[in-house]
Protein backbone atom coordinates (compact mmCIF):
# COMPACT_ATOMS: atom_id res chain seq x y z
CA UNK A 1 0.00 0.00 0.00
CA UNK A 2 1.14 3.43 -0.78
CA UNK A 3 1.91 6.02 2.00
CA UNK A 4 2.48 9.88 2.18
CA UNK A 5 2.82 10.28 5.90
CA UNK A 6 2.40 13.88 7.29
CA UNK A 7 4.06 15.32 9.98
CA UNK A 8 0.54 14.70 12.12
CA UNK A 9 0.83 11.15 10.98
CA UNK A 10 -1.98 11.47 8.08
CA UNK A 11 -2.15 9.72 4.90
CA UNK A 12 -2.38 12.13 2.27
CA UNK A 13 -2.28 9.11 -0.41
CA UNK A 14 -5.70 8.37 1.69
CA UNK A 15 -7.26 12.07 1.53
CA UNK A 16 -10.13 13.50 -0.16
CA UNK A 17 -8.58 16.55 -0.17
CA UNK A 18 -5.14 16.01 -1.13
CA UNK A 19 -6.30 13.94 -4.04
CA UNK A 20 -9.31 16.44 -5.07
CA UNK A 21 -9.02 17.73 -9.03
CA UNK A 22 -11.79 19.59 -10.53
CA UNK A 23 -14.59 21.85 -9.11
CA UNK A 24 -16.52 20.10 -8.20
CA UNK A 25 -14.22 17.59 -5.87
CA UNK A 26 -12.77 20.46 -4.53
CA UNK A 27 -16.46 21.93 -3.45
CA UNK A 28 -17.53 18.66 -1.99
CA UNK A 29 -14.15 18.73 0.03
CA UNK A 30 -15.02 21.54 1.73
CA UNK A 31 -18.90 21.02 2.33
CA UNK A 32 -17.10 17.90 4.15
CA UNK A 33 -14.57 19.67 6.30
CA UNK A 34 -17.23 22.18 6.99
CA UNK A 35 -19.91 19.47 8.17
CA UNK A 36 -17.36 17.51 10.50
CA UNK A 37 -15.61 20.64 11.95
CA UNK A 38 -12.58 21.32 10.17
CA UNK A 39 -13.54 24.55 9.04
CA UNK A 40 -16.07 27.11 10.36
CA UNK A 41 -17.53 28.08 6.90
CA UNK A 42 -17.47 26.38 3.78
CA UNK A 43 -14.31 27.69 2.07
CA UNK A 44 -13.29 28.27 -1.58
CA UNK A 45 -12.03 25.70 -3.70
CA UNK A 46 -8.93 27.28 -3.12
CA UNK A 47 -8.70 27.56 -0.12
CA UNK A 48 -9.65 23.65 0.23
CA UNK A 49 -6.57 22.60 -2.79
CA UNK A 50 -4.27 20.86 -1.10
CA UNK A 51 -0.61 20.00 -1.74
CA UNK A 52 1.15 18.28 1.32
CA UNK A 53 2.94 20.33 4.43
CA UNK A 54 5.12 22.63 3.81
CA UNK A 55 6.97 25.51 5.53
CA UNK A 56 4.76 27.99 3.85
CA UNK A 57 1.34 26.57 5.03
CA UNK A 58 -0.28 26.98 8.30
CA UNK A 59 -0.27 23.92 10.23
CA UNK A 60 -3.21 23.63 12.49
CA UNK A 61 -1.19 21.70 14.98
CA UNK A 62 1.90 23.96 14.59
CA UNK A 63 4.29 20.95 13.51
CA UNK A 64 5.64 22.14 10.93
CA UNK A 65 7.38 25.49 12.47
CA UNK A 66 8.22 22.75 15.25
CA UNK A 67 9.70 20.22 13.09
CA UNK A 68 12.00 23.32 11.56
CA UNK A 69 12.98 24.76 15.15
CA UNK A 70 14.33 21.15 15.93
CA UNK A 71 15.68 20.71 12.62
CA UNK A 72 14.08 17.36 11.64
CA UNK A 73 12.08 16.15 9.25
CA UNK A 74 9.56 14.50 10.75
CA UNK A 75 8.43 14.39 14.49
CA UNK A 76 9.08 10.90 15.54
CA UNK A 77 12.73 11.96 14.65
CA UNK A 78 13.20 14.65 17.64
CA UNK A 79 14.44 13.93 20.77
CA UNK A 80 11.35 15.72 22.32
CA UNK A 81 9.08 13.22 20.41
CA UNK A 82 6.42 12.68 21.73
CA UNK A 83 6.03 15.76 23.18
CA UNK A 84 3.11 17.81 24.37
CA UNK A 85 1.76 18.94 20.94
CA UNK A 86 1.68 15.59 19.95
CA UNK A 87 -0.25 14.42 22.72
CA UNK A 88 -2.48 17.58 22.32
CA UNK A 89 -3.09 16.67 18.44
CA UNK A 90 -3.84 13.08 19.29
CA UNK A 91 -6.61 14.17 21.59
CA UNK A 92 -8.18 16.19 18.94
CA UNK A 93 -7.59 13.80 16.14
CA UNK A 94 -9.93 11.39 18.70
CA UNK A 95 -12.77 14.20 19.24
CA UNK A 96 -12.54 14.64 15.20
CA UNK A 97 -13.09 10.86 14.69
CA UNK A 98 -16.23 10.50 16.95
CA UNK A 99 -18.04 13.47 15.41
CA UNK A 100 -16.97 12.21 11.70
CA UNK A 101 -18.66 9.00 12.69
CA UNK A 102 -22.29 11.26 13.94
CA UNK A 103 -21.77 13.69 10.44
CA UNK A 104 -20.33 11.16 7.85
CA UNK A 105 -21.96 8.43 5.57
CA UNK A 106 -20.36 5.15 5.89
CA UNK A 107 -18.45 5.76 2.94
CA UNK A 108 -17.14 8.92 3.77
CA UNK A 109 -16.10 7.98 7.49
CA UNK A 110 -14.64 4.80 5.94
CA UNK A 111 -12.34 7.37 3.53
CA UNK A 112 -11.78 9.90 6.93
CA UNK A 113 -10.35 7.08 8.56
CA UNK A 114 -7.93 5.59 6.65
CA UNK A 115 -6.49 9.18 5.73
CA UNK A 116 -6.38 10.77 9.02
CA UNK A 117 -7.12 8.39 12.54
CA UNK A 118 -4.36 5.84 12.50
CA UNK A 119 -1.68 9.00 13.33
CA UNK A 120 -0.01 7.06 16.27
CA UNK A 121 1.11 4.26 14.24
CA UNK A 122 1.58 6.36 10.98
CA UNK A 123 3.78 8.59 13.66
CA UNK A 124 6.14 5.77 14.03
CA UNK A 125 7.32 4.95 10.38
């Protein structure tokens, strides 16, 4: 199976977002972030695209500017790891997964999951 691990221990190879082309992927995207929490309003299609962490995006959990003040790559590489904000992001990643399975269809939850609530292990490769 194919992997792009984030820095949060997502699978972007796995996400709706990351893999979204066209308008109207990228609009059903963000109906779905809006719906299970990840945004407050339903953003542009822009605003939704999505092309992997980098240094130049916001990272909701701040790991990236983290990951570049302990010059590493990825987390589970610092001598901190795991660390608070870790701990922190795992909490939320749990609260995210319960209300994805009250909001989501089956088959969306199903997609959810395997992109974004196995971070612990996906933390460790």
């Amino acid at each position: 199976m194919e992997e792009k691990i984030t820095l949060c221990g997502d699978n972007c190879i796995e996400c709706p977002r990351y893999n979204a082309h066209g308008e109207e992927e990228f609009q059903n995207v963000a109906e779905l972030w809006y719906r299970v929490g990840w945004r407050d309003h339903i953003v542009s299609n822009e605003e939704i695209r999505c092309e992997g962490c980098s240094f130049r995006k916001q990272c909701t959990y701040h790991l990236v500017e983290c990951t570049k003040e302990h010059h590493v790559d990825k987390c589970n590489q610092c001598a901190e790891f795991p660390c608070a904000k870790i701990s922190s992001m795992l909490e939320r990643s749990k609260a995210y997964q319960k209300r994805c399975k009250e909001v989501c269809s089956d088959a969306e939850y199903e997609m959810l999951e395997k992109a974004f609530f196995d971070k612990e292990n996906n933390l460790m490769k």
